[in-house]
Structures are given as structure tokens and as C-alpha cells.
PDB file of N, CA and C in Angstrom:
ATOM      1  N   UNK A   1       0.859  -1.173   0.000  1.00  0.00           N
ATOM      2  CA  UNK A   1       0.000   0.000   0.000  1.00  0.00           C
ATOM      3  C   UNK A   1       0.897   1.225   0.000  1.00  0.00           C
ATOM      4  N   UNK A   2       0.907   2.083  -0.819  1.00  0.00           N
ATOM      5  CA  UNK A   2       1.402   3.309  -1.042  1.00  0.00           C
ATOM      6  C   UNK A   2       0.334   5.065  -0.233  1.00  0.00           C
ATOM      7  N   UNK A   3       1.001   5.420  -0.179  1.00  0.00           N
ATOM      8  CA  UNK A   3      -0.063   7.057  -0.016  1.00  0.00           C
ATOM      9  C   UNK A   3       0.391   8.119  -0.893  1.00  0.00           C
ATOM     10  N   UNK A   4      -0.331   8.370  -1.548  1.00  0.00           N
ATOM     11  CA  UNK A   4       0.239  10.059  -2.224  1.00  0.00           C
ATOM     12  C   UNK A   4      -0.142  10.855  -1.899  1.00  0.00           C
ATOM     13  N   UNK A   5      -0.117  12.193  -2.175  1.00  0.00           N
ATOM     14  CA  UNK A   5      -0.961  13.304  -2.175  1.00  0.00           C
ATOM     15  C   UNK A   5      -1.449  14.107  -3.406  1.00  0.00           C
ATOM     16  N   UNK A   6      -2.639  14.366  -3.454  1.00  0.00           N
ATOM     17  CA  UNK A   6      -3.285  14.363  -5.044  1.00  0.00           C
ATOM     18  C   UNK A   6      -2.998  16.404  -4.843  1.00  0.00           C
ATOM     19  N   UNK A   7      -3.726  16.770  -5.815  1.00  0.00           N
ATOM     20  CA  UNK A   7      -3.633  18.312  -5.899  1.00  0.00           C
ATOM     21  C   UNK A   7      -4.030  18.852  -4.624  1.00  0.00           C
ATOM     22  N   UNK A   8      -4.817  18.365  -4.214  1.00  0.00           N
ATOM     23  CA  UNK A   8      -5.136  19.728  -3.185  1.00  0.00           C
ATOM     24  C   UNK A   8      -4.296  18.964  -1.712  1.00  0.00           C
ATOM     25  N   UNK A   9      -3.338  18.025  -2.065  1.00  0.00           N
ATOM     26  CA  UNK A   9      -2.356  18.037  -0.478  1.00  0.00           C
ATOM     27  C   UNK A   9      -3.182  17.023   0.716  1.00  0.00           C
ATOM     28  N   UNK A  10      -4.176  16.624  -0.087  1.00  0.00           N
ATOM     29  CA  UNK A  10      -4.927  15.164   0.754  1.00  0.00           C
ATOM     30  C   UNK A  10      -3.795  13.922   0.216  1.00  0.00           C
ATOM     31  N   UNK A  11      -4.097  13.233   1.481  1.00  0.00           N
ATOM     32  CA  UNK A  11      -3.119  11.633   1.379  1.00  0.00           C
ATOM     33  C   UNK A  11      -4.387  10.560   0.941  1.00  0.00           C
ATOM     34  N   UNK A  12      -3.759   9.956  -0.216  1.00  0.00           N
ATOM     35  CA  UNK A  12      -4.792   8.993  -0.605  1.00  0.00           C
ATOM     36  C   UNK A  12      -4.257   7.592  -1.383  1.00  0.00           C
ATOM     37  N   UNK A  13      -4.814   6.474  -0.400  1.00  0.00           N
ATOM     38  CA  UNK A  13      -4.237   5.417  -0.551  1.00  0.00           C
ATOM     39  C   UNK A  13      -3.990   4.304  -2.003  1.00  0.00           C
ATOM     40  N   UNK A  14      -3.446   4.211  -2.415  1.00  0.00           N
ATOM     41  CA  UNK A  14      -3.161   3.477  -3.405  1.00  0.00           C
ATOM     42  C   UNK A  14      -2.981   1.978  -3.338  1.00  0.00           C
ATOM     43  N   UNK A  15      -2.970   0.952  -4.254  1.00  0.00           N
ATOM     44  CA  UNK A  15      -1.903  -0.267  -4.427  1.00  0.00           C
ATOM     45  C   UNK A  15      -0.898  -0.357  -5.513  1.00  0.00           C
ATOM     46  N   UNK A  16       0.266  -1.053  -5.574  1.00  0.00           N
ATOM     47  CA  UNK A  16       0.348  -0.739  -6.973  1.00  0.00           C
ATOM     48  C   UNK A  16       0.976  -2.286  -7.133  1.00  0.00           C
ATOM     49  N   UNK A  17       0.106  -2.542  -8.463  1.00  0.00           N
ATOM     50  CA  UNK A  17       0.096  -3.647  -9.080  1.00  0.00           C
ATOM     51  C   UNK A  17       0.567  -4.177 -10.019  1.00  0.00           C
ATOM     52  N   UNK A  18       0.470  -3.006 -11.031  1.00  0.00           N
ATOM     53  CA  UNK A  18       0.624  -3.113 -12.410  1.00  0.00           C
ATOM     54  C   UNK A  18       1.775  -2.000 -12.704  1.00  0.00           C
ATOM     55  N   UNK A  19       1.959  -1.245 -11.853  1.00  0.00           N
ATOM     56  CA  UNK A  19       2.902  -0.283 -11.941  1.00  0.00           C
ATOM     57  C   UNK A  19       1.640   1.172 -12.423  1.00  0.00           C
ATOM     58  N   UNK A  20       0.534   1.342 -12.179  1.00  0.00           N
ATOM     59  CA  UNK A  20      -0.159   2.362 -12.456  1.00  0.00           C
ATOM     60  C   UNK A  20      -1.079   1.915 -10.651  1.00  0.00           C
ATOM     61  N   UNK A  21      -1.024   3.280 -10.665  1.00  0.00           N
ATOM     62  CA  UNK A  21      -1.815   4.159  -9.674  1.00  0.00           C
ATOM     63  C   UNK A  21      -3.107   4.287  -9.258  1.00  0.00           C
ATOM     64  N   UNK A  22      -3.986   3.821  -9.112  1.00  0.00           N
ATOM     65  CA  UNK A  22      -5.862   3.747  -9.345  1.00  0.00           C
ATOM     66  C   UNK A  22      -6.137   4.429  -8.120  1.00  0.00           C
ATOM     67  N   UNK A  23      -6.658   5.976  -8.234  1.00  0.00           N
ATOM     68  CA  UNK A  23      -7.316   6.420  -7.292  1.00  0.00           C
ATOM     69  C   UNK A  23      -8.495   7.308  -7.324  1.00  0.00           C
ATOM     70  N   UNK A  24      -9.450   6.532  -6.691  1.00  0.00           N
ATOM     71  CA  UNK A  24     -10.759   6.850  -7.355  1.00  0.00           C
ATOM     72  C   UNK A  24     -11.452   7.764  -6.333  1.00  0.00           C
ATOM     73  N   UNK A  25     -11.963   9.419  -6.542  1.00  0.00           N
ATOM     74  CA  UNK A  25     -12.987  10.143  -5.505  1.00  0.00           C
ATOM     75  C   UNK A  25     -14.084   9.906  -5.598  1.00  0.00           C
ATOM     76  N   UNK A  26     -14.408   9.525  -4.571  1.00  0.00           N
ATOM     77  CA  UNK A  26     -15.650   9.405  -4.768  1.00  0.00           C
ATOM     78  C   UNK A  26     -16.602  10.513  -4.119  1.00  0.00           C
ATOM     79  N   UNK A  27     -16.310  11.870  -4.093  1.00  0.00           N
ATOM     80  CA  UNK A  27     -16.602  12.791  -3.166  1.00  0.00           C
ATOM     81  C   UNK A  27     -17.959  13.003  -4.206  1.00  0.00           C
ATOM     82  N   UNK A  28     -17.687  13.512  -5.372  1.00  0.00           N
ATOM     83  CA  UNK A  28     -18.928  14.360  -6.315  1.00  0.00           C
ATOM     84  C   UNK A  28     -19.975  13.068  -6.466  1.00  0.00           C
ATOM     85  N   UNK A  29     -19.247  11.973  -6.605  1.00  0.00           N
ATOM     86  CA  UNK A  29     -20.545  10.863  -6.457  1.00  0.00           C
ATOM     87  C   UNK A  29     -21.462  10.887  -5.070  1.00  0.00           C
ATOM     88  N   UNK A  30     -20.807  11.066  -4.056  1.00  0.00           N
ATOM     89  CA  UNK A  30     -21.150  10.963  -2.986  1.00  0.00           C
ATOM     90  C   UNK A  30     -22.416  12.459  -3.091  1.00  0.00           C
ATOM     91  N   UNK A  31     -21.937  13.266  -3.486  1.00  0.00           N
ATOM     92  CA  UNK A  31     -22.584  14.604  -3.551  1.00  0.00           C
ATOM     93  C   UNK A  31     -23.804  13.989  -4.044  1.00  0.00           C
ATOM     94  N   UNK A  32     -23.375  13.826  -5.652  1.00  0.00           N
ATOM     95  CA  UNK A  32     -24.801  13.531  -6.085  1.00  0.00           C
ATOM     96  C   UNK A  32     -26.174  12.188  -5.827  1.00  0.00           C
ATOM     97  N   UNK A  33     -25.402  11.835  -5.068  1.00  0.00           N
ATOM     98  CA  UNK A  33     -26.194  10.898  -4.439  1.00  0.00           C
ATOM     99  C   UNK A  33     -27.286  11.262  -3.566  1.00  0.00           C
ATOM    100  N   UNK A  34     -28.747  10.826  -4.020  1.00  0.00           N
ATOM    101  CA  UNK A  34     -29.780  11.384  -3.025  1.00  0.00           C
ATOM    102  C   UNK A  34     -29.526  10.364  -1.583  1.00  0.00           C
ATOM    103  N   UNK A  35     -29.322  10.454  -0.603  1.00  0.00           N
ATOM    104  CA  UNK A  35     -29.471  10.135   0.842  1.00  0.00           C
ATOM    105  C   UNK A  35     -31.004   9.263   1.079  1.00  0.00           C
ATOM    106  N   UNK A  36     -30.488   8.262   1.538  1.00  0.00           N
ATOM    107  CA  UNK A  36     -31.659   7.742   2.462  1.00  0.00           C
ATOM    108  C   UNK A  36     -31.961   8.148   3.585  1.00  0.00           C
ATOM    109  N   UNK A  37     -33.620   8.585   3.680  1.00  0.00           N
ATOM    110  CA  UNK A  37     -34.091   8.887   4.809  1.00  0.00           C
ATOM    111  C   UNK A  37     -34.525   8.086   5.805  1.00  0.00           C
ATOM    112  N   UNK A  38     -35.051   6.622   5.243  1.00  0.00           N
ATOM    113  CA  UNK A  38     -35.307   5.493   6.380  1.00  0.00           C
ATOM    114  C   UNK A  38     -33.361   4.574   6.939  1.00  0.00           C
ATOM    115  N   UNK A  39     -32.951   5.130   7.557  1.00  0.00           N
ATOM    116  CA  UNK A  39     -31.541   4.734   7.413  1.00  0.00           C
ATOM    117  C   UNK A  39     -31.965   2.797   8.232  1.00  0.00           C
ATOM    118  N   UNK A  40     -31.485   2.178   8.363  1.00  0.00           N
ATOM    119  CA  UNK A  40     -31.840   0.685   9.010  1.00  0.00           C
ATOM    120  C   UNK A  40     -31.615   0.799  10.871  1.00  0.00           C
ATOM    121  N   UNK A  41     -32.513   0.525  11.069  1.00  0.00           N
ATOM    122  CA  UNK A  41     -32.344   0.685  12.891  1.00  0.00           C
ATOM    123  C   UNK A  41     -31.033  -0.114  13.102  1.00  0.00           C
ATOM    124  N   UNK A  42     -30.492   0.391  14.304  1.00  0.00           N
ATOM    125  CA  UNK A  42     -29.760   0.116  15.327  1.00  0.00           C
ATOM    126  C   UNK A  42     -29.958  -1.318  15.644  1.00  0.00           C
ATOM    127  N   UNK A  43     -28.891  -2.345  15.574  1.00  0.00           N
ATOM    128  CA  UNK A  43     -29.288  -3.685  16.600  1.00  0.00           C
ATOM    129  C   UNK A  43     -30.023  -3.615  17.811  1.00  0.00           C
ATOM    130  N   UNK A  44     -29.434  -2.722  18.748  1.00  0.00           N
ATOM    131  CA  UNK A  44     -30.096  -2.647  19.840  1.00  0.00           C
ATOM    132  C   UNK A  44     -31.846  -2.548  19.979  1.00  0.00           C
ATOM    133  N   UNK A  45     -32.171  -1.615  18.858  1.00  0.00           N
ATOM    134  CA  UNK A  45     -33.671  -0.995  18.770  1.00  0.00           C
ATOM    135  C   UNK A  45     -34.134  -2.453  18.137  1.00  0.00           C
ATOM    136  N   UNK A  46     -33.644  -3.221  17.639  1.00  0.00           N
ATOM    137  CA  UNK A  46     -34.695  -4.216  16.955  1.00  0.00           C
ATOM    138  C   UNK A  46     -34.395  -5.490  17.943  1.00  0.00           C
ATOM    139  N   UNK A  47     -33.145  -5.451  18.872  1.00  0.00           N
ATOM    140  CA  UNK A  47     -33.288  -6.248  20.348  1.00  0.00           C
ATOM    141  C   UNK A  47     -34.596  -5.743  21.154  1.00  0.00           C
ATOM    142  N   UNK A  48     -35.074  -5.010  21.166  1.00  0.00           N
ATOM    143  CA  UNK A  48     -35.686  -4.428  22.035  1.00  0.00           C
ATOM    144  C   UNK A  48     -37.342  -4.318  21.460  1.00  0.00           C
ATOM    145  N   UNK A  49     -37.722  -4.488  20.235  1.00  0.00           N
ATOM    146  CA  UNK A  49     -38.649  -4.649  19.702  1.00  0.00           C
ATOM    147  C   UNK A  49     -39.008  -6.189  19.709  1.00  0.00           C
ATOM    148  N   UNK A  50     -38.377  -6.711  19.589  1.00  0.00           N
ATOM    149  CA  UNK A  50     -38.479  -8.409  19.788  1.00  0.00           C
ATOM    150  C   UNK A  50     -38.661  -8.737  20.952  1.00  0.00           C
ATOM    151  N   UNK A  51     -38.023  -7.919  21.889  1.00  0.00           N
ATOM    152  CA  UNK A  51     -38.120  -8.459  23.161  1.00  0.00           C
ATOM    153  C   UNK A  51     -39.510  -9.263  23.890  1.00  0.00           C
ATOM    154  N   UNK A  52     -39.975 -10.309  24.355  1.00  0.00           N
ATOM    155  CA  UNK A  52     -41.126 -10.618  24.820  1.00  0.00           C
ATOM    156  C   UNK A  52     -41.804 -11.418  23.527  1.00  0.00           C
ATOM    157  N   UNK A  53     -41.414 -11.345  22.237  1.00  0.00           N
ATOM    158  CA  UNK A  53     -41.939 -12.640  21.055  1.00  0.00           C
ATOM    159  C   UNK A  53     -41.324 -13.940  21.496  1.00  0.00           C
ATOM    160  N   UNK A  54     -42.468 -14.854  20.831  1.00  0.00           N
ATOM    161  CA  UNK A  54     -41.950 -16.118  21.397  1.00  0.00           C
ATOM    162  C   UNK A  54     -41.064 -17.077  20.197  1.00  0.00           C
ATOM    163  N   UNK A  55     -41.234 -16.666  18.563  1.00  0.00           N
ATOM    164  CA  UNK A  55     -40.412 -16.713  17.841  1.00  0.00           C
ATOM    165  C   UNK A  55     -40.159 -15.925  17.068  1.00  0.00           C
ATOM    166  N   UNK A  56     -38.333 -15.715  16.361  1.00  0.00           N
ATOM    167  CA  UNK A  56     -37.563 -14.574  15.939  1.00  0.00           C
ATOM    168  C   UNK A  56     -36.325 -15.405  15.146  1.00  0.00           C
ATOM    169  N   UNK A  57     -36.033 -15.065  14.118  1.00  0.00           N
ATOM    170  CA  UNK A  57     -35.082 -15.521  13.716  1.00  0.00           C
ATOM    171  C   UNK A  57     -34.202 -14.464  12.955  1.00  0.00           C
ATOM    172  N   UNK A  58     -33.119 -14.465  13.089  1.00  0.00           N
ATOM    173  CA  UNK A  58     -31.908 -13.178  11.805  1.00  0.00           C
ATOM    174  C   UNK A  58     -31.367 -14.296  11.094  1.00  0.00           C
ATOM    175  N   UNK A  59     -31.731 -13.521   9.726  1.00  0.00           N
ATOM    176  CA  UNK A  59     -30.989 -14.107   8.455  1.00  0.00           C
ATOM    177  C   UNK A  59     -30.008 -13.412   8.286  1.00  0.00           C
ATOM    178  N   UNK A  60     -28.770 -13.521   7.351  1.00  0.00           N
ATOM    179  CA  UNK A  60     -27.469 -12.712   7.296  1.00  0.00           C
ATOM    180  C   UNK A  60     -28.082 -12.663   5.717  1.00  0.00           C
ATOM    181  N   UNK A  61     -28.029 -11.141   5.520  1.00  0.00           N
ATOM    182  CA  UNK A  61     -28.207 -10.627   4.262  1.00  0.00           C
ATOM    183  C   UNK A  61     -27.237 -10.354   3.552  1.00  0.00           C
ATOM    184  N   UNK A  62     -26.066 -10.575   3.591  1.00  0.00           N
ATOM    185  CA  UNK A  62     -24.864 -10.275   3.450  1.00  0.00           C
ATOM    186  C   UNK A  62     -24.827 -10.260   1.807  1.00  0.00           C
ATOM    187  N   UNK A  63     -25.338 -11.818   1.498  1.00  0.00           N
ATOM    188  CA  UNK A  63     -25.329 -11.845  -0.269  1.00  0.00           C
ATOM    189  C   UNK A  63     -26.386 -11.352  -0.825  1.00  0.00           C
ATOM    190  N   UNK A  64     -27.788 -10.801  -0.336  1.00  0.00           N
ATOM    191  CA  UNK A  64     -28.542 -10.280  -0.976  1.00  0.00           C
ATOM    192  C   UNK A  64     -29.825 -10.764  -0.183  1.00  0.00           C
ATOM    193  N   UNK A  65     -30.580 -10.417  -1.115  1.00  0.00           N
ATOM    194  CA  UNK A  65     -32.191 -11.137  -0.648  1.00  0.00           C
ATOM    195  C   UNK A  65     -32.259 -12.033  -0.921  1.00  0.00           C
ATOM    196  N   UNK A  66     -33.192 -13.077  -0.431  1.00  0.00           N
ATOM    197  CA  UNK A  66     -34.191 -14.368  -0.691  1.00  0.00           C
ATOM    198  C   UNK A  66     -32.914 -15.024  -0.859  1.00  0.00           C
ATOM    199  N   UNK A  67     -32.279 -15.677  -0.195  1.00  0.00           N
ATOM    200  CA  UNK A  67     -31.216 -16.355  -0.250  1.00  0.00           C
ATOM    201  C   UNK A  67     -31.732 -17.847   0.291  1.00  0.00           C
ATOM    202  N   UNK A  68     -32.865 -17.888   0.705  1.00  0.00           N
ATOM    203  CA  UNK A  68     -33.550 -19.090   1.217  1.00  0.00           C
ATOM    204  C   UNK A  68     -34.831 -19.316   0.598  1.00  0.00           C
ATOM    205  N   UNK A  69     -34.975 -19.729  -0.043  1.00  0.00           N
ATOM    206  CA  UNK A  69     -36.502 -20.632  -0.638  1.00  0.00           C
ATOM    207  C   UNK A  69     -37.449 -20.141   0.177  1.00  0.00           C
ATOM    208  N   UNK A  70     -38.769 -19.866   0.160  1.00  0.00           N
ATOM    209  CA  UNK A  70     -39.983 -20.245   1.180  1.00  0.00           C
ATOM    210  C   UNK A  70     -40.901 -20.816   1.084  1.00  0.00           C
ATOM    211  N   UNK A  71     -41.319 -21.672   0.832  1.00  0.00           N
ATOM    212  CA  UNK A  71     -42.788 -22.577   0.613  1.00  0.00           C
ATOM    213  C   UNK A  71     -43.170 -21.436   0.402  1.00  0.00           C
ATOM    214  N   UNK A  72     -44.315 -21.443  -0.509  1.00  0.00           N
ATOM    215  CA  UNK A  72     -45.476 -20.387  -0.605  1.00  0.00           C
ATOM    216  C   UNK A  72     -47.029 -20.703   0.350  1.00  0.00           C
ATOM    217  N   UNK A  73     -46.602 -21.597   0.596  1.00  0.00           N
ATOM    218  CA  UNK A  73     -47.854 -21.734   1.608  1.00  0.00           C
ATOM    219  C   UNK A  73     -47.340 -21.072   2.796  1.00  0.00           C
ATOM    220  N   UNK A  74     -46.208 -20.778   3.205  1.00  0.00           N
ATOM    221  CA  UNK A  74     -45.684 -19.940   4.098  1.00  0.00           C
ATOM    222  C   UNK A  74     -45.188 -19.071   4.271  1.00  0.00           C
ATOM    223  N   UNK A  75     -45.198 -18.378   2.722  1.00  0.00           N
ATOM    224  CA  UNK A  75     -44.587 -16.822   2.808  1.00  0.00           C
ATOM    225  C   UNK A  75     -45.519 -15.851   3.250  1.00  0.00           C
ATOM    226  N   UNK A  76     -46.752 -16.138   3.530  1.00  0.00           N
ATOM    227  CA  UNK A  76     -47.767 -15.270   4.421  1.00  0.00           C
ATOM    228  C   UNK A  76     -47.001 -14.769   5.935  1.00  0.00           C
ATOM    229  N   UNK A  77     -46.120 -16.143   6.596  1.00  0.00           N
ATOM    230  CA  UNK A  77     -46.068 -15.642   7.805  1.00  0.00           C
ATOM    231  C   UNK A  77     -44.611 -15.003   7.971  1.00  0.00           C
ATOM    232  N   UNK A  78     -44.324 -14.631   6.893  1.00  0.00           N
ATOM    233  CA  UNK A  78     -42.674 -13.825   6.749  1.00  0.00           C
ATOM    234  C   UNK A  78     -43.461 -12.232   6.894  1.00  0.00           C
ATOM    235  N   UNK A  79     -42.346 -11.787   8.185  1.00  0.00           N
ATOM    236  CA  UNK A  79     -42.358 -10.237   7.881  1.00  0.00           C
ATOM    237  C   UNK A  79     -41.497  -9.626   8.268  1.00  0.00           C
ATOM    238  N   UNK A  80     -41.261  -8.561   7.638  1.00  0.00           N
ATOM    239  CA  UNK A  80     -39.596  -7.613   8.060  1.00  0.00           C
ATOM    240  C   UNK A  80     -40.645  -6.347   9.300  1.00  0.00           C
ATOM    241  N   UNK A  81     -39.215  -5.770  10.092  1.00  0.00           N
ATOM    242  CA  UNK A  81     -39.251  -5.090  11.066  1.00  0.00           C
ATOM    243  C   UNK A  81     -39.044  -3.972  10.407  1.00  0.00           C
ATOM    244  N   UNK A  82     -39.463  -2.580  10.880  1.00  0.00           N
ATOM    245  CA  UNK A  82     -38.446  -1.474  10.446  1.00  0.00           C
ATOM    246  C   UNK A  82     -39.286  -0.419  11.484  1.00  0.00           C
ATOM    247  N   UNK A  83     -38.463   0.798  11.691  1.00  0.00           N
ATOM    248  CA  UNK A  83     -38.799   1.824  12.915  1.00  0.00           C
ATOM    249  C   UNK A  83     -40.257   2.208  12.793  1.00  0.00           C
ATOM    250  N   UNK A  84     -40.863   1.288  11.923  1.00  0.00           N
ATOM    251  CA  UNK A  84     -42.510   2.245  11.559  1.00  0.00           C
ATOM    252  C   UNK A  84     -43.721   1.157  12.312  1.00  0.00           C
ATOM    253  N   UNK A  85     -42.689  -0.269  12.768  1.00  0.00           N
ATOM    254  CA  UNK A  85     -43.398  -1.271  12.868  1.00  0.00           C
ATOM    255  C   UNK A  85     -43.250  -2.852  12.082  1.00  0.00           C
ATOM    256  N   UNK A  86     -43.567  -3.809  12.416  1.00  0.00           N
ATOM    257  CA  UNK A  86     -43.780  -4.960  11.957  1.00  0.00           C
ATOM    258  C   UNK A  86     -44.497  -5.022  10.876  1.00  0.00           C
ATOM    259  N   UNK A  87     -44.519  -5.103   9.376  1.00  0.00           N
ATOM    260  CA  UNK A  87     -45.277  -6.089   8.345  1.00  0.00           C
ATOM    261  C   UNK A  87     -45.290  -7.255   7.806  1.00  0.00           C
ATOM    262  N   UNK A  88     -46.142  -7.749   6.853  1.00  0.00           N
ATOM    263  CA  UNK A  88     -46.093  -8.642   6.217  1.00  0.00           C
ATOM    264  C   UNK A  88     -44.781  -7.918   4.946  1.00  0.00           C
ATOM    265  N   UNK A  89     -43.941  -9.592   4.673  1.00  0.00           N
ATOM    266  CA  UNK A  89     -43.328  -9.354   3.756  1.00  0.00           C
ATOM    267  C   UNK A  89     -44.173  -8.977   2.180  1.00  0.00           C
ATOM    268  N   UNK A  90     -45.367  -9.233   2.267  1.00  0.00           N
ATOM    269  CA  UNK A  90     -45.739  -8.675   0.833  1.00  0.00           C
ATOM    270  C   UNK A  90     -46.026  -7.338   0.888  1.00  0.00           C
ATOM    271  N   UNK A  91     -46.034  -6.914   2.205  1.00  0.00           N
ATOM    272  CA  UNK A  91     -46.204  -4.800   1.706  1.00  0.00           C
ATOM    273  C   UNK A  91     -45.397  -4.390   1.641  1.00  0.00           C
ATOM    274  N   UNK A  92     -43.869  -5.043   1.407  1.00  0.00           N
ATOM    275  CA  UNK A  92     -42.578  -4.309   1.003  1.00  0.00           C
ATOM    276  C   UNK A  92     -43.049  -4.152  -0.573  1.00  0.00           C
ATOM    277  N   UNK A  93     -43.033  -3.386  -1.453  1.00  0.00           N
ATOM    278  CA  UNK A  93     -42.674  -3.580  -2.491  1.00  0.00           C
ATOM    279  C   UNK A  93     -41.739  -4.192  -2.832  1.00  0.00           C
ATOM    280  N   UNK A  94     -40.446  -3.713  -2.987  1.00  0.00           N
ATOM    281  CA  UNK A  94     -39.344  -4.431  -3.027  1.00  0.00           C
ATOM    282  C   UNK A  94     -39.257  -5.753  -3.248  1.00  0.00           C
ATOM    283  N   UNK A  95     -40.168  -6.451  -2.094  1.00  0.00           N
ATOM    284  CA  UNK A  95     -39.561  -7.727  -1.496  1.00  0.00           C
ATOM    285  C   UNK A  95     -40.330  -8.207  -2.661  1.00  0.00           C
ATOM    286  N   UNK A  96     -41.635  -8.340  -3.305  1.00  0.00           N
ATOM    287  CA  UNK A  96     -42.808  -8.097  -4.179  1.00  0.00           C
ATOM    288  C   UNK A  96     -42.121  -8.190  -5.039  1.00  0.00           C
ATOM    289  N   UNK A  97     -41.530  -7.267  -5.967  1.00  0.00           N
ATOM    290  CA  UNK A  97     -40.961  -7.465  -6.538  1.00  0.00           C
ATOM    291  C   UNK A  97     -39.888  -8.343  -7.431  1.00  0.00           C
ATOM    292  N   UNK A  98     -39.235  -8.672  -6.005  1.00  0.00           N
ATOM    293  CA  UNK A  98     -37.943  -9.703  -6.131  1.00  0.00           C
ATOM    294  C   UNK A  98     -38.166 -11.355  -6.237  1.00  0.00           C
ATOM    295  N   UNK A  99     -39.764 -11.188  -5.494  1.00  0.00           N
ATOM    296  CA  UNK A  99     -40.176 -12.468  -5.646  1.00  0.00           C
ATOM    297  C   UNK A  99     -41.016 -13.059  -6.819  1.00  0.00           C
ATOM    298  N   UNK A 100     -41.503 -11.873  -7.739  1.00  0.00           N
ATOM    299  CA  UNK A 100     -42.302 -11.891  -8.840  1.00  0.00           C
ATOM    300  C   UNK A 100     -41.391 -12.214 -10.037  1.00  0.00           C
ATOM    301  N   UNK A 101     -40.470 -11.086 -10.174  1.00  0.00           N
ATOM    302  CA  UNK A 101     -39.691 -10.790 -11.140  1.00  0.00           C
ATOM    303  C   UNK A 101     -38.408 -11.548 -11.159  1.00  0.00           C
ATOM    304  N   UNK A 102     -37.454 -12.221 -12.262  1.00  0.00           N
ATOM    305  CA  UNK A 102     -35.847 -12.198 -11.869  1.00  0.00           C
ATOM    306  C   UNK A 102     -35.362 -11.070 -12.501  1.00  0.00           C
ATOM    307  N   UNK A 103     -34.282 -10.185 -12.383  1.00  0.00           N
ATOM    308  CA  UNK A 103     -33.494  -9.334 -12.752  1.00  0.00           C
ATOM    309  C   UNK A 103     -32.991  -9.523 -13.733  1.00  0.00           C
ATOM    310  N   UNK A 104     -33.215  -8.716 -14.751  1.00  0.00           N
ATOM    311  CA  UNK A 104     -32.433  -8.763 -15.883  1.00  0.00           C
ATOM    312  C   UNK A 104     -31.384  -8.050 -16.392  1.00  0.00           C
ATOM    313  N   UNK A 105     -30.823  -7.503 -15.044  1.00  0.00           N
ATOM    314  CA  UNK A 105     -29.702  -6.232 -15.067  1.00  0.00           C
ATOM    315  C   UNK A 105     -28.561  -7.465 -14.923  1.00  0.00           C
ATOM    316  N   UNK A 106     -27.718  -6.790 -15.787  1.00  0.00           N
ATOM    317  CA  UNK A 106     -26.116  -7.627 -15.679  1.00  0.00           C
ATOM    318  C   UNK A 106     -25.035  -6.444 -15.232  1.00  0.00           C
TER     319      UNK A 106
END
């Protein structure tokens, strides 16, 4: 790992691999990026919303959604948490979506 300093005298980390330099800002992306306003609760807040249910399970979303099959006779009793309250997984859109459609983005 290397550090340089680009024009304006910031240190910014490099590798060098190939013998070229790759250093990417991501500041103006960051700019233009609209912000999420529902940001994802806190572990603690969704410890504490569970608290007193008699079943609860965490999936690791790590690779994406629906990473597990669901019977459809039992995707009625799937529902996500979020600071507004408990739903059914079919009033996510999203989730609706993902389960209707496959992606045709590459």
C-alpha cells in the first residue's frame, strides 16, 4: 500500500500492481447521491422490539435477498421489522418485486 498526495495536499491510498496508480474520488458521487431517509435501525432498537416474542429468527443478508426458498404456503407468515413497525413481507414492495420478477440487469 502506497499514499500520495493528489492536488489539493490530501493523502490517498493506493496499491500498486501493475505499476499504475488507481485512485478513485468518490466525493462528487457521494454529492450527487440522493441520501436515504429510512436509514436501518440500530441492533439494539430491533433487540428491544423483539423483546417478549416467542419466535424470531436473523438471516445474514450479506449476499442479498431471498437467499432461502420459502414454501409459498408460508410466505404469508414472513415479515420484516423497520422503525414504523412490523409487516407482512408482501407490503414491502421491493420484497414483491424480487419475488415476482428475476433481474435482468447484468
Amino acid at each position: 500500500m502506497t499514499v500520495i498526495k493528489n492536488d489539493e495536499n490530501e493523502l490517498v491510498p493506493t496499491c500498486l500492481v501493475t505499476g499504475w496508480k488507481v485512485c478513485i474520488d468518490y466525493r462528487k458521487l457521494n454529492e450527487a447521491t440522493r441520501k436515504d431517509h429510512f436509514p436501518l435501525p440500530f441492533m439494539d432498537q430491533m433487540l428491544e422490539r423483539l423483546a417478549g416474542n416467542e419466535y424470531y429468527c436473523f438471516l445474514d443478508g450479506f449476499s442479498g435477498y431471498f437467499q432461502i426458498p420459502i414454501d409459498p404456503k408460508d410466505q404469508e407468515k414472513t415479515t420484516f421489522t423497520c422503525p414504523y413497525g412490523t409487516f407482512p413481507t408482501n407490503a414491502c414492495r421491493l420484497a414483491s418485486a424480487m419475488l415476482l420478477e428475476p433481474s435482468s440487469d447484468v
